[in-house]
N, C-alpha and C. Protein backbone atom coordinates (compact mmCIF):
# COMPACT_ATOMS: atom_id res chain seq x y z
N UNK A 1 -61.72 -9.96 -28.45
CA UNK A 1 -60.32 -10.28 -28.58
C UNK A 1 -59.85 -11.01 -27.33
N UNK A 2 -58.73 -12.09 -27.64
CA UNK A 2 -58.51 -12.69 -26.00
C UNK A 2 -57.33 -12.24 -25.78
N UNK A 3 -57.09 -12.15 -24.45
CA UNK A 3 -56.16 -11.94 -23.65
C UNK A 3 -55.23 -12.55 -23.94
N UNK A 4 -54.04 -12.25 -24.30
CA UNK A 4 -52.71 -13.15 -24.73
C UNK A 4 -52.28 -13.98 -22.88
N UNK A 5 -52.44 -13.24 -22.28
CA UNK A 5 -52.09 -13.89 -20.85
C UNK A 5 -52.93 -15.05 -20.99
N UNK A 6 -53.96 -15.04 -20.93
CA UNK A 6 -55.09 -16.15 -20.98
C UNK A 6 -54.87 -17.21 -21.83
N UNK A 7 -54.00 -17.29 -22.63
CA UNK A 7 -53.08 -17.61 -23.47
C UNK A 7 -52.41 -19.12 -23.01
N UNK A 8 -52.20 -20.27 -23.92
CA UNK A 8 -51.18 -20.53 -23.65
C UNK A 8 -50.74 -21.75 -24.84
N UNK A 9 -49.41 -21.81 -25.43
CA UNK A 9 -49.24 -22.24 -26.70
C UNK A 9 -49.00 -23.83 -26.35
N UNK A 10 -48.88 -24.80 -27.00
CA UNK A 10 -48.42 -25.88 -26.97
C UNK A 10 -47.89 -26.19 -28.57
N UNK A 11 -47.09 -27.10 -28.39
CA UNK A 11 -46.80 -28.23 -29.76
C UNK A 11 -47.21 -29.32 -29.70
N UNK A 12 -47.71 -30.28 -30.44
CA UNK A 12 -47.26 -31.55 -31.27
C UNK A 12 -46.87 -32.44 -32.11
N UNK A 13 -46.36 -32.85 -32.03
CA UNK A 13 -45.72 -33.94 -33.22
C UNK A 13 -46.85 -34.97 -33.62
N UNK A 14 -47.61 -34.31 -34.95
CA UNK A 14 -48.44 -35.89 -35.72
C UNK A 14 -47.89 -36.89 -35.67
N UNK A 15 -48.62 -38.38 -35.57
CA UNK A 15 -47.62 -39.03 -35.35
C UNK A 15 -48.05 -39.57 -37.27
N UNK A 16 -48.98 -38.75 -38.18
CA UNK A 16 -49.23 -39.13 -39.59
C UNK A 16 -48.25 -38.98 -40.37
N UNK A 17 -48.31 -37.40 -40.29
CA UNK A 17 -47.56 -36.37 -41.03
C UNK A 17 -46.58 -36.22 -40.98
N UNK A 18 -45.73 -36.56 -39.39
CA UNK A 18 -44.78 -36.36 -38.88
C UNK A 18 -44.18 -34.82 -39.05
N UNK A 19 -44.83 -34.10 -38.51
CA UNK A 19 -44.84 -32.46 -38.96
C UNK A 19 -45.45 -31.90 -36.97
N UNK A 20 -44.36 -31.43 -36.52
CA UNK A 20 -45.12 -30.26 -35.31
C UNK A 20 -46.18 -29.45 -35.50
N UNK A 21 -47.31 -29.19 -34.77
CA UNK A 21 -48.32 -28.33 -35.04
C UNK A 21 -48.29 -27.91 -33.78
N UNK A 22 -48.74 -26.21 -33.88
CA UNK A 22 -49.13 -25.67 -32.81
C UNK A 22 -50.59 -25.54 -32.19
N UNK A 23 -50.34 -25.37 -31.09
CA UNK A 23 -52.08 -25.27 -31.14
C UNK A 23 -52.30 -23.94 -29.40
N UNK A 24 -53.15 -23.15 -29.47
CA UNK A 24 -53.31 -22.40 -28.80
C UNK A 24 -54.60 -22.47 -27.41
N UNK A 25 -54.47 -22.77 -26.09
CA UNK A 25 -55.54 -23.10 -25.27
C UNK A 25 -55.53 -22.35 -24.32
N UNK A 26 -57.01 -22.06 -24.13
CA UNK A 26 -57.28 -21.30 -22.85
C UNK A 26 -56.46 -21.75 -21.56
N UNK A 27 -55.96 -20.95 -20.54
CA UNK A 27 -55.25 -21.36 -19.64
C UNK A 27 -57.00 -21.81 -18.65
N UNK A 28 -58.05 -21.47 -18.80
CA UNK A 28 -59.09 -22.13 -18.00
C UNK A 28 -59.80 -23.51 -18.51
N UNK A 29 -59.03 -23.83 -18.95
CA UNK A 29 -59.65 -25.20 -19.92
C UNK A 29 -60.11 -26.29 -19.32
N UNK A 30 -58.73 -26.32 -18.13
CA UNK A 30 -58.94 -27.28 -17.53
C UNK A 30 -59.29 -27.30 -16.00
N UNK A 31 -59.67 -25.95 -15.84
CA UNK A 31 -60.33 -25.82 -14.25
C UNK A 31 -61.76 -26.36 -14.18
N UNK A 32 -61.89 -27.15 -13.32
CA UNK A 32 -63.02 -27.80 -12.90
C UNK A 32 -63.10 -29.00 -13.37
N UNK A 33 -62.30 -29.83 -14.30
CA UNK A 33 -62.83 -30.69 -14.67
C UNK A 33 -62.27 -31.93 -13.23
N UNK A 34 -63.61 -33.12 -13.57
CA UNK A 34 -63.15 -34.15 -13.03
C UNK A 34 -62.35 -35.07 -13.24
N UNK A 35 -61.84 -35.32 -14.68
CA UNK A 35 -61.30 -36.36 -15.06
C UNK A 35 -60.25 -36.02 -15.95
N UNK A 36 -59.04 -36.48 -15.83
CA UNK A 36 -57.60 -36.32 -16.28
C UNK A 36 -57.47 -36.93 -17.08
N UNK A 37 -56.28 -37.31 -18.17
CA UNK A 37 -56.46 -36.33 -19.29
C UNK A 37 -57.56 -35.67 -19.72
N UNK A 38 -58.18 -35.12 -20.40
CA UNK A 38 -58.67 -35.10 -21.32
C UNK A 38 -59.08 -34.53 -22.81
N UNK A 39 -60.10 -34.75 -23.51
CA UNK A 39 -59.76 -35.48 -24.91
C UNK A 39 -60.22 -33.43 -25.56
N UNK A 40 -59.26 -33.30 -26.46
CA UNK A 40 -59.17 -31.96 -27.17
C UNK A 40 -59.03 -31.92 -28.41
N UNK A 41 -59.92 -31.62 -29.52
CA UNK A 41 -59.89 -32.06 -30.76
C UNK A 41 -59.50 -30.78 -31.81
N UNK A 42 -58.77 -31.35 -32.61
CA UNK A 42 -58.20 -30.10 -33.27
C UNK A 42 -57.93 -31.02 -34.79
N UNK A 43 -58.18 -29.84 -36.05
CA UNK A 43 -57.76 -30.35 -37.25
C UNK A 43 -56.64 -29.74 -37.85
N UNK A 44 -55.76 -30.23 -38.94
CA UNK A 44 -55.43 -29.82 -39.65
C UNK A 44 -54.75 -30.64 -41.07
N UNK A 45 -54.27 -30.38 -41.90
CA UNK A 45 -53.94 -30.40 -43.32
C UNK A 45 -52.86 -31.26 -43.31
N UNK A 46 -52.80 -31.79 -44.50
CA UNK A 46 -51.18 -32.58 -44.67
C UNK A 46 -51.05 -32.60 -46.08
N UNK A 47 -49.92 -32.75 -46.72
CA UNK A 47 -49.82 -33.00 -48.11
C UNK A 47 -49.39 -34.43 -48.22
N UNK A 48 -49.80 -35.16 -49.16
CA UNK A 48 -49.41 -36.66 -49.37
C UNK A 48 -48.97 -36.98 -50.57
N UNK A 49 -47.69 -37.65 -50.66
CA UNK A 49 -47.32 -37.69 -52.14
C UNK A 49 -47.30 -36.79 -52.83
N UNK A 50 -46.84 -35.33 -52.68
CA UNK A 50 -46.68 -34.36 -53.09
C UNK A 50 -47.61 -33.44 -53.97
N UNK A 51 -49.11 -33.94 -53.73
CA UNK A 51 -50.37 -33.42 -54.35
C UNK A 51 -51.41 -33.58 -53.56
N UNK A 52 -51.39 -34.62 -53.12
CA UNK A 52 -53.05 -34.97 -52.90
C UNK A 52 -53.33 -34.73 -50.97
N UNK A 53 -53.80 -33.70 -50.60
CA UNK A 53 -54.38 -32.86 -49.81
C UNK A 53 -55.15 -33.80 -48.45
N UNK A 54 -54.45 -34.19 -47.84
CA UNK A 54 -55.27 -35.10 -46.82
C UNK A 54 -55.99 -34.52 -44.95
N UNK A 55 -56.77 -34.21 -44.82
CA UNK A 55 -57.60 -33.55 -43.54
C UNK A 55 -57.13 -34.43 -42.45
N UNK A 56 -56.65 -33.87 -41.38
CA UNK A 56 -56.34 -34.65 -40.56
C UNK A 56 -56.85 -34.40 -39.24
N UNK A 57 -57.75 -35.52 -37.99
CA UNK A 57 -58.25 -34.89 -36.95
C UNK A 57 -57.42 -35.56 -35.77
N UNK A 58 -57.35 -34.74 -35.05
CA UNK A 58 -56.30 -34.86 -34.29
C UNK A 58 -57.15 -34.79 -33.08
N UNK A 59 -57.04 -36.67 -31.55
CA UNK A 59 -57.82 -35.94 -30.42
C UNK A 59 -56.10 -36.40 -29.86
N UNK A 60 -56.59 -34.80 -28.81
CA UNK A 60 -55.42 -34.93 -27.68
C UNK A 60 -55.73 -34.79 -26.65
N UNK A 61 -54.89 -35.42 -25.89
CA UNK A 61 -55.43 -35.83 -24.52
C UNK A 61 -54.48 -34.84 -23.26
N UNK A 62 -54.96 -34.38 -23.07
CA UNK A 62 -54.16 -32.79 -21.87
C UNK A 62 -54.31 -33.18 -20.50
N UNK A 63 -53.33 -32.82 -19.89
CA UNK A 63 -53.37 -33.13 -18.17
C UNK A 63 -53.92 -32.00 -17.47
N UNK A 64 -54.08 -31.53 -16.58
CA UNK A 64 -54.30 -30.70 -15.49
C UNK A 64 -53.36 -29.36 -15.84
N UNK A 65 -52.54 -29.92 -16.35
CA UNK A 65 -51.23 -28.39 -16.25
C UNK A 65 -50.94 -28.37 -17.50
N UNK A 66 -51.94 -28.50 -19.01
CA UNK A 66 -52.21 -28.62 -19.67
C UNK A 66 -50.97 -28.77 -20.76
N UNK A 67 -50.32 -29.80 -19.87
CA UNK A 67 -49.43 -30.47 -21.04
C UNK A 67 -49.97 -31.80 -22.15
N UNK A 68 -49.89 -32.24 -23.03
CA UNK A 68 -50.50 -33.22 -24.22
C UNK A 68 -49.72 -34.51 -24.08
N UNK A 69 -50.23 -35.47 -23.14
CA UNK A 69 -50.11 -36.79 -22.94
C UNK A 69 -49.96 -37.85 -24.11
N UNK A 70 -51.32 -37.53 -24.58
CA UNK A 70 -51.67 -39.01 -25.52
C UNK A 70 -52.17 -37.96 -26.66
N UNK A 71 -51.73 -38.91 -27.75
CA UNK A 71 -52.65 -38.45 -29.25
C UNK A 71 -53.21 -39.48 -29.98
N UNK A 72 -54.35 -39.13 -30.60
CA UNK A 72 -55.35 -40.42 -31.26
C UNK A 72 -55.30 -39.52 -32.30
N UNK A 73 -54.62 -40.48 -33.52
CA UNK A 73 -54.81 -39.21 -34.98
C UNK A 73 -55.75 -40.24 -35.72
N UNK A 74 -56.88 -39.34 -37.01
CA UNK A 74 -57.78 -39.99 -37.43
C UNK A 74 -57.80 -38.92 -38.87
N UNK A 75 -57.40 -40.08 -39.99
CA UNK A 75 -57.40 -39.64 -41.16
C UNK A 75 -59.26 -39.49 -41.83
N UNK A 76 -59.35 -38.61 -42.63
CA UNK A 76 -60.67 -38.77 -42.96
C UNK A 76 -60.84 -39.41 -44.46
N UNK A 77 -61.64 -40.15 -44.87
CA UNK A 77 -62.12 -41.40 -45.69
C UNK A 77 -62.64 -40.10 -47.14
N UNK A 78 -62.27 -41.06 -48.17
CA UNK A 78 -62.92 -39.51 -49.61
C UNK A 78 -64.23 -39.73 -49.68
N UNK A 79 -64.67 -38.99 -49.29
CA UNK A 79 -66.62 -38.85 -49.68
C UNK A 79 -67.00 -39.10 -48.37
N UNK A 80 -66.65 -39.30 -47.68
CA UNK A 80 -67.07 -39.92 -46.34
C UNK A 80 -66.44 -38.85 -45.04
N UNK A 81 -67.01 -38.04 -44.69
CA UNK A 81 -66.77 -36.42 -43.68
C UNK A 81 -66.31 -37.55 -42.17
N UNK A 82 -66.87 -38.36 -41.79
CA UNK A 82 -66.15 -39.42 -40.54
C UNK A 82 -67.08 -40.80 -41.04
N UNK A 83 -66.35 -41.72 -40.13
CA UNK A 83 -66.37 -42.34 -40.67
C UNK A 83 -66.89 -43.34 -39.52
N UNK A 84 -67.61 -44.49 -39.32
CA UNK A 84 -68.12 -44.77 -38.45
C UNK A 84 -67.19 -44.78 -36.94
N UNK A 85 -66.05 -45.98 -37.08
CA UNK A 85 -64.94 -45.66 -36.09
C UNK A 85 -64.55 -44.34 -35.72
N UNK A 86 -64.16 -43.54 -37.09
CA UNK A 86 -63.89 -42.13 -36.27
C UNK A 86 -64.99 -41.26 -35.43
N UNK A 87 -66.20 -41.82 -35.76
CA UNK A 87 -67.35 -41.17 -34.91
C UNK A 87 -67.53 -41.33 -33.34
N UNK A 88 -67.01 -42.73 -33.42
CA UNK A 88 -66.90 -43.53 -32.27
C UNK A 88 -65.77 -42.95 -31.09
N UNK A 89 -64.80 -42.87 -31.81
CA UNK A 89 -63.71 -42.43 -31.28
C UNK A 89 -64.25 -41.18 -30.81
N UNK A 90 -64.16 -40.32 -31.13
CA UNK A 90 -64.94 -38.91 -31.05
C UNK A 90 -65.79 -38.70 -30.12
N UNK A 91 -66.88 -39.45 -30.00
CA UNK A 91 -68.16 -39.20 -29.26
C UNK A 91 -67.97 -40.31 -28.13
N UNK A 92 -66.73 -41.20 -27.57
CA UNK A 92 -66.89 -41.96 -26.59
C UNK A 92 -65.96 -41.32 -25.45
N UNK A 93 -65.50 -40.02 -25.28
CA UNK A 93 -64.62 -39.58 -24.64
C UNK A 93 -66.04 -38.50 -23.96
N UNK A 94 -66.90 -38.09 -25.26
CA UNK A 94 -68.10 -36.98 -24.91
C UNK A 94 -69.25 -37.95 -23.76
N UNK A 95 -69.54 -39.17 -24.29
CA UNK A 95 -70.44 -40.09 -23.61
C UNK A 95 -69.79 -40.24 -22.13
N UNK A 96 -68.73 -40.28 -22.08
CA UNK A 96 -68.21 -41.01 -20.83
C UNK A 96 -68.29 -39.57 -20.25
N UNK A 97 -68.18 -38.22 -20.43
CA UNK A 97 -68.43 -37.07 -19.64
C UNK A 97 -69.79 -36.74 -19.40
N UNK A 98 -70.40 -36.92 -20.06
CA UNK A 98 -72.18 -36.80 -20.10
C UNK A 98 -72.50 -38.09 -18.89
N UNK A 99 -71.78 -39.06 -18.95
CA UNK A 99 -72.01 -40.19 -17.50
C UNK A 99 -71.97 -39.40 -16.56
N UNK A 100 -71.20 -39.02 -16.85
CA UNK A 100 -70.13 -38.65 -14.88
C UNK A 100 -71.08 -37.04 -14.51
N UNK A 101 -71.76 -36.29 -15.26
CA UNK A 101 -72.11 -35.37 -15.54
C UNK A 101 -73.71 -35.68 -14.86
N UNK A 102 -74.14 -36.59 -15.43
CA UNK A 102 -75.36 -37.03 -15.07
C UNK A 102 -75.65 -38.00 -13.96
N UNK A 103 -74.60 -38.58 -13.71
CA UNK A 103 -74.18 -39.02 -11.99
C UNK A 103 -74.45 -38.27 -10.87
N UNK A 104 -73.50 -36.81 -11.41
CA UNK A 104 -73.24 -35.22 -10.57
C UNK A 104 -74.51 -34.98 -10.31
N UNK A 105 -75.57 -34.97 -11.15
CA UNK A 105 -76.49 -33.82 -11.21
C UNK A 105 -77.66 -34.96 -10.18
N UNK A 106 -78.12 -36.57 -10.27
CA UNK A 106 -78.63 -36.96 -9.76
C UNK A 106 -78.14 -37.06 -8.30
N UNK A 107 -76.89 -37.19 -7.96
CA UNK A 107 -76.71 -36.98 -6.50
C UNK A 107 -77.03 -35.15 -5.93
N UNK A 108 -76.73 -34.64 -6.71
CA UNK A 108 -77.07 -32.79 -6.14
C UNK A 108 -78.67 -32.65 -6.38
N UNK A 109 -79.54 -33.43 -7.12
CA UNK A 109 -80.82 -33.47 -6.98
C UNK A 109 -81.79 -34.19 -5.82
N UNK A 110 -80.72 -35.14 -5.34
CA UNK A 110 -81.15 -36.09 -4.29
C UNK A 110 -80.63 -35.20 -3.03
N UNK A 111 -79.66 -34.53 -3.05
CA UNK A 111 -79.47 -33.54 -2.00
C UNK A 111 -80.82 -32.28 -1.16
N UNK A 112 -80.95 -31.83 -3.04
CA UNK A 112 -81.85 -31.01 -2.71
C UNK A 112 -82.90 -31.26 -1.75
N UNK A 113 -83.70 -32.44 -2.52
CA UNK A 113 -85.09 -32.45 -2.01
C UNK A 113 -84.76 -33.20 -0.53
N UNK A 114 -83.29 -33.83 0.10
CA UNK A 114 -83.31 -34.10 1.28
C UNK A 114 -83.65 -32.94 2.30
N UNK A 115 -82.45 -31.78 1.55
CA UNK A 115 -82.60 -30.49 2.43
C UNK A 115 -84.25 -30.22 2.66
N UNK A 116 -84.97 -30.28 1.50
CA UNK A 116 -86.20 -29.33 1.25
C UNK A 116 -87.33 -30.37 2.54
N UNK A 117 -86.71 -31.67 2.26
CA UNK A 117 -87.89 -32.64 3.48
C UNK A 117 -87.32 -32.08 4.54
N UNK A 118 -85.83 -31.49 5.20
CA UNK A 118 -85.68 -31.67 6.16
C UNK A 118 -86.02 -30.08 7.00
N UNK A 119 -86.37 -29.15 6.03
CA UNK A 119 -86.84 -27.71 6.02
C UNK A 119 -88.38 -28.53 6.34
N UNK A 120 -89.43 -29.10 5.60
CA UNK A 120 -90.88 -28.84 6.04
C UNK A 120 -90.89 -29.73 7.46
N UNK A 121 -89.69 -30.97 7.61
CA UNK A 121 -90.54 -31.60 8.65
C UNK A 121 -89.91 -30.68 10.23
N UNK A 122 -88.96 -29.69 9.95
CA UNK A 122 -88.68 -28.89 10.76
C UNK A 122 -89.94 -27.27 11.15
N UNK A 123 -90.37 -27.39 10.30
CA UNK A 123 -91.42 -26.31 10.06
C UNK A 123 -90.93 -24.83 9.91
N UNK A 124 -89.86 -24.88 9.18
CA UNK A 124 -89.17 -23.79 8.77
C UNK A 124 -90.15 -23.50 7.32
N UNK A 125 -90.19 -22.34 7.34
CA UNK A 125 -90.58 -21.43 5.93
C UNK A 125 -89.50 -20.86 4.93
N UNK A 126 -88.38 -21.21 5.54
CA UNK A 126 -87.39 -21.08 4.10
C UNK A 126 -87.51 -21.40 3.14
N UNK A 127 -88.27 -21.98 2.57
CA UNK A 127 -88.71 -22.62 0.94
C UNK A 127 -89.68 -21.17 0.64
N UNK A 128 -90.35 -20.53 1.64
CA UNK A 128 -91.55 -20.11 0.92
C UNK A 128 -90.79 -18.35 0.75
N UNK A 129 -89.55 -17.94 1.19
CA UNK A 129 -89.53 -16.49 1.61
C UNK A 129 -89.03 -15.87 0.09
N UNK A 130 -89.44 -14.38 -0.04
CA UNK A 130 -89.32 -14.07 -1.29
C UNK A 130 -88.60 -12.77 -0.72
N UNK A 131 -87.61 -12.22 -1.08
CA UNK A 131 -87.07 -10.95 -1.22
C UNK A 131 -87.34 -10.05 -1.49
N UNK A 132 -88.18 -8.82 -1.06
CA UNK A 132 -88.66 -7.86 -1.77
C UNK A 132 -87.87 -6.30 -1.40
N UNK A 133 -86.95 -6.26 -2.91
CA UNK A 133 -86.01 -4.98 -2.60
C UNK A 133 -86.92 -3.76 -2.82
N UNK A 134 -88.04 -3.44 -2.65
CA UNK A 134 -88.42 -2.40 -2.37
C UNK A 134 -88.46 -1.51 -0.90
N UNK A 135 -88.53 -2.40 -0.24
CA UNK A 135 -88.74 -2.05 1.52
C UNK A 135 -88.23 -2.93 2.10
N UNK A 136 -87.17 -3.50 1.55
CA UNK A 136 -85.88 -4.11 2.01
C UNK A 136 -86.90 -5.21 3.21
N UNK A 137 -87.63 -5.05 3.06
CA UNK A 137 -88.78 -6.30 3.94
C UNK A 137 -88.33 -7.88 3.70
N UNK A 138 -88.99 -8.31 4.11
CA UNK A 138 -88.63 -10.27 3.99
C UNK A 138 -90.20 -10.78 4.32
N UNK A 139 -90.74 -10.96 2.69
CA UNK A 139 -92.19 -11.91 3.13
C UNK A 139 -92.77 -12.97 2.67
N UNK A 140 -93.47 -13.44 2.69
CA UNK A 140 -94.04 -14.89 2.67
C UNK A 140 -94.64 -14.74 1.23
N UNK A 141 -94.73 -15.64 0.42
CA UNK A 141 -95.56 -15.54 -0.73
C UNK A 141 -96.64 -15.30 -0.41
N UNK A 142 -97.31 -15.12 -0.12
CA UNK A 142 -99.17 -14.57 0.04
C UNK A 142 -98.68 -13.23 0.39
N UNK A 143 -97.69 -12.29 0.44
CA UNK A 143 -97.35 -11.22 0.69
C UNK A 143 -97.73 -10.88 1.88
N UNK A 144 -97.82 -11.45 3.10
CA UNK A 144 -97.59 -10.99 4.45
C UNK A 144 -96.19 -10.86 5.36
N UNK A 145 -95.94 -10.19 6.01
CA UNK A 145 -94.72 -9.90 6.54
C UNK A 145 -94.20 -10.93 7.37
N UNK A 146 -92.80 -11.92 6.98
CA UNK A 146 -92.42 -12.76 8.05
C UNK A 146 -91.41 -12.01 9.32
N UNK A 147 -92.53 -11.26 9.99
CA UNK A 147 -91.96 -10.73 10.92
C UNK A 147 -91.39 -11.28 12.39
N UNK A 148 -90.48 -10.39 12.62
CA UNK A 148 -90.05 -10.85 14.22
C UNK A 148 -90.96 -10.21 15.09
N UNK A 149 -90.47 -10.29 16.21
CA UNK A 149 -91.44 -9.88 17.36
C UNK A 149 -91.94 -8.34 17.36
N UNK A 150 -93.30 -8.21 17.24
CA UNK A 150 -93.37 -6.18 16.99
C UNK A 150 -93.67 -5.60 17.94
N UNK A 151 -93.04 -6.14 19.40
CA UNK A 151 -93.10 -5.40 20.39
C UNK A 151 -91.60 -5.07 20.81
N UNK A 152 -91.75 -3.67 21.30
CA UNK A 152 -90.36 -3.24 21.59
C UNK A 152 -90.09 -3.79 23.31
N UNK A 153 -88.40 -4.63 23.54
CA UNK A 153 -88.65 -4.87 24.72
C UNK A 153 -88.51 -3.66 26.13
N UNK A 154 -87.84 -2.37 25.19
CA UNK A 154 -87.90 -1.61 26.21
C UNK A 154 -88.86 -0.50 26.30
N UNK A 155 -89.97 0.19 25.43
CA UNK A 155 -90.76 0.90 25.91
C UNK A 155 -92.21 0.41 25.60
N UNK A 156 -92.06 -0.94 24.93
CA UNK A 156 -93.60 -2.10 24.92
C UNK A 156 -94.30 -1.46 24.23
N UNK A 157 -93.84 -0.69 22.97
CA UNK A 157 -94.28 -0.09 21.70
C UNK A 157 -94.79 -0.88 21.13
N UNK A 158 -95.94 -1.17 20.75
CA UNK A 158 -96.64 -2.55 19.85
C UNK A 158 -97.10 -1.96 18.66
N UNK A 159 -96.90 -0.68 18.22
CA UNK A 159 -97.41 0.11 16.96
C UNK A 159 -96.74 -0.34 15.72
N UNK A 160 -97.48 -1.29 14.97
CA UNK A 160 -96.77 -2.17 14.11
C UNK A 160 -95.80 -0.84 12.87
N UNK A 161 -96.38 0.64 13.13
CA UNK A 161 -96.30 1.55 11.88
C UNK A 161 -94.76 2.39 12.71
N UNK A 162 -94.67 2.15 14.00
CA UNK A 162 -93.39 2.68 14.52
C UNK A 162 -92.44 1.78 14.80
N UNK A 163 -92.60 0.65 14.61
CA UNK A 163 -91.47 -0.25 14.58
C UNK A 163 -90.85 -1.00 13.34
N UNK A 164 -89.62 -0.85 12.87
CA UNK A 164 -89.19 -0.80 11.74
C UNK A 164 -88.39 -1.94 11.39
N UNK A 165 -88.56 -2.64 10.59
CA UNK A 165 -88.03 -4.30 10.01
C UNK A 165 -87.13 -4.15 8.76
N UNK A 166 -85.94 -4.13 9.59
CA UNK A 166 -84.69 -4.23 7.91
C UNK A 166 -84.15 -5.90 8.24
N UNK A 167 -83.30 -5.44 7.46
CA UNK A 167 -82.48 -6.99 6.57
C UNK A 167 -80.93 -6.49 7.74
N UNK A 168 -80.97 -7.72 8.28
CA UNK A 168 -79.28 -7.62 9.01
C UNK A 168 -78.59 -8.11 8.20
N UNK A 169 -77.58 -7.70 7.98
CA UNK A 169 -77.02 -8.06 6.76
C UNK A 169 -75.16 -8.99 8.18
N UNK A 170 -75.35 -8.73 9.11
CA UNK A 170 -74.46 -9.36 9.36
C UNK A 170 -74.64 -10.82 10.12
N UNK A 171 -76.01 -11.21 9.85
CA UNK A 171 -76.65 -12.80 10.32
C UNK A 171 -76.31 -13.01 8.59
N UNK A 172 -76.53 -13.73 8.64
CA UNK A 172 -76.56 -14.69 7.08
C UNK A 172 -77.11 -16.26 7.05
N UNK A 173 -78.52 -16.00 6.86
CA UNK A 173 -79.04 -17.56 7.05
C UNK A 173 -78.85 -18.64 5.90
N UNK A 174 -78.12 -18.12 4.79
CA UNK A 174 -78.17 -18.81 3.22
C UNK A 174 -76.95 -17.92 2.37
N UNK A 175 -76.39 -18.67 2.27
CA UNK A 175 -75.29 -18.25 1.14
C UNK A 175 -75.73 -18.29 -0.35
N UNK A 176 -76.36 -19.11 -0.64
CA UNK A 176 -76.87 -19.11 -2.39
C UNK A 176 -78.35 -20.08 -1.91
N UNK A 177 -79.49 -19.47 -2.18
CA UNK A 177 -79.36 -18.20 -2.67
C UNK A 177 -79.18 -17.08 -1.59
N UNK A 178 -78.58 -15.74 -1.31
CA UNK A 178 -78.33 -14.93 -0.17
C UNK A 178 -79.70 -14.71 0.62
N UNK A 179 -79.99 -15.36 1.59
CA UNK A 179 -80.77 -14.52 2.45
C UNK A 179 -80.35 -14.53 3.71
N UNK A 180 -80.13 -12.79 3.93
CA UNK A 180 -80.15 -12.29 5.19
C UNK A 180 -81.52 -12.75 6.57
N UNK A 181 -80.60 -12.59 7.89
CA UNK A 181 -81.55 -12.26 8.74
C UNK A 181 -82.45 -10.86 9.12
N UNK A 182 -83.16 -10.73 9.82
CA UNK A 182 -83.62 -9.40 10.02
C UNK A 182 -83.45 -9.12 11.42
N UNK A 183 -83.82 -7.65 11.40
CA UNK A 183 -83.71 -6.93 12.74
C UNK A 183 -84.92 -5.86 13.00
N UNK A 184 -85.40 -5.77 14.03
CA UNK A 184 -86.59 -4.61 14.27
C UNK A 184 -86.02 -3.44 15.15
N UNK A 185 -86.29 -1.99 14.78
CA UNK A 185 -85.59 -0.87 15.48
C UNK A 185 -87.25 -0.54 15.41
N UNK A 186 -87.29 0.29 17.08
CA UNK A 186 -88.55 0.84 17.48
C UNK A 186 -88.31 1.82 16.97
N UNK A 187 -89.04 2.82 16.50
CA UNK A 187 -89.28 4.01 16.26
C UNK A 187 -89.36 5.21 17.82
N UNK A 188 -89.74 4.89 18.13
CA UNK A 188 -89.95 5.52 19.84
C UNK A 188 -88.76 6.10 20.60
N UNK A 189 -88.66 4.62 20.60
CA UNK A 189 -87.36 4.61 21.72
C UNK A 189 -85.60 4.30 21.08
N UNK A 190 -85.63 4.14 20.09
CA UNK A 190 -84.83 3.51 19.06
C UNK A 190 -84.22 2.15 19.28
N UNK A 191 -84.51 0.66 20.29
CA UNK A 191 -84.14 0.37 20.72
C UNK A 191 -84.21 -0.88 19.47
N UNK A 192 -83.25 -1.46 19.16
CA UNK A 192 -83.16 -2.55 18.08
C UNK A 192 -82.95 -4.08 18.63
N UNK A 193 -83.55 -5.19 18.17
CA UNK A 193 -83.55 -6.57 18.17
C UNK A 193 -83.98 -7.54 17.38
N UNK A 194 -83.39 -8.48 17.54
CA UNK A 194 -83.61 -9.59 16.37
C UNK A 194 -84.68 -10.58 16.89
């Protein structure tokens, strides 16, 4: 069931039928998009000449604050569900978002692999670290420990089994995906460092 808040009603005036229709839209409809108006398709009914039953598709064009700018009305043809123009109409508002869409995604792909060259020619292992919430550890794919230093600096404890490697959770080397820094507490002496 939706949220009536989430809610939000509009009118228009066909400009066929000449008849107001309501129509009901998510108040998130239009968060995120890049490009203003845009195109919102909705059907409905008309009577013509006092019998004969005519389908009517209606694109509307919505702003940011999802008021209805522009309307493109498109009668449908008998035997014929659309009709070449109306297909056109229809699917050139979808094409021109699938552009801009596929623009997005080749520049955030060209990002990536800049970051990822600029991680190996730095000789960072951030590409390779895997999270393992069992022992809250941080290790390398071949499953060895990417550890910090396992000597303690104040009682020079080198007992890899008394010195203890958590996740600092108040370094933060990566926001998405999250990876924490770590910290080593001696067992001995309790003395902790990064």
């Amino acid at each position: 069931m939706v949220d009536d808040e989430s809610i939000i009603t509009r009118h228009y005036n066909c400009n066929y039928c000449k008849t107001t229709h309501k129509i009901k839209l998510n108040k998130n409809i239009a968060i995120g998009r890049k490009k203003y108006p845009f195109p919102y398709v909705t059907l409905h009914d008309t009577i013509v000449d006092g019998s004969e039953v005519k389908e009517i598709l209606a694109i509307l064009y919505i702003d940011k604050d999802l008021h209805i700018r522009h309307q493109e009305i498109q009668e449908f043809d008998e035997g014929n569900l659309f009709s070449k123009e109306q297909v056109m109409a229809m699917t050139r508002p979808l094409m021109e978002e699938i552009t801009i869409l596929r623009e997005e995604l080749a520049i955030k792909e060209e990002k990536i692999c800049q970051l990822k060259n600029n991680n190996k020619g730095k000789g960072e292992q951030a590409t390779n670290i895997d999270y393992n919430e069992q022992d809250n550890l941080v290790k390398n794919e071949d499953g060895t420990d990417q550890s910090c230093r396992r000597k303690c600096h104040k009682c020079g404890n080198e007992d890899k089994n008394m010195i203890l490697e958590t996740l600092d959770k108040e370094i933060i080397l990566s926001d998405y995906p999250r990876i924490y820094g770590k910290k080593c507490k001696c067992g001995k002496c309790g003395n902790e460092w990064h």
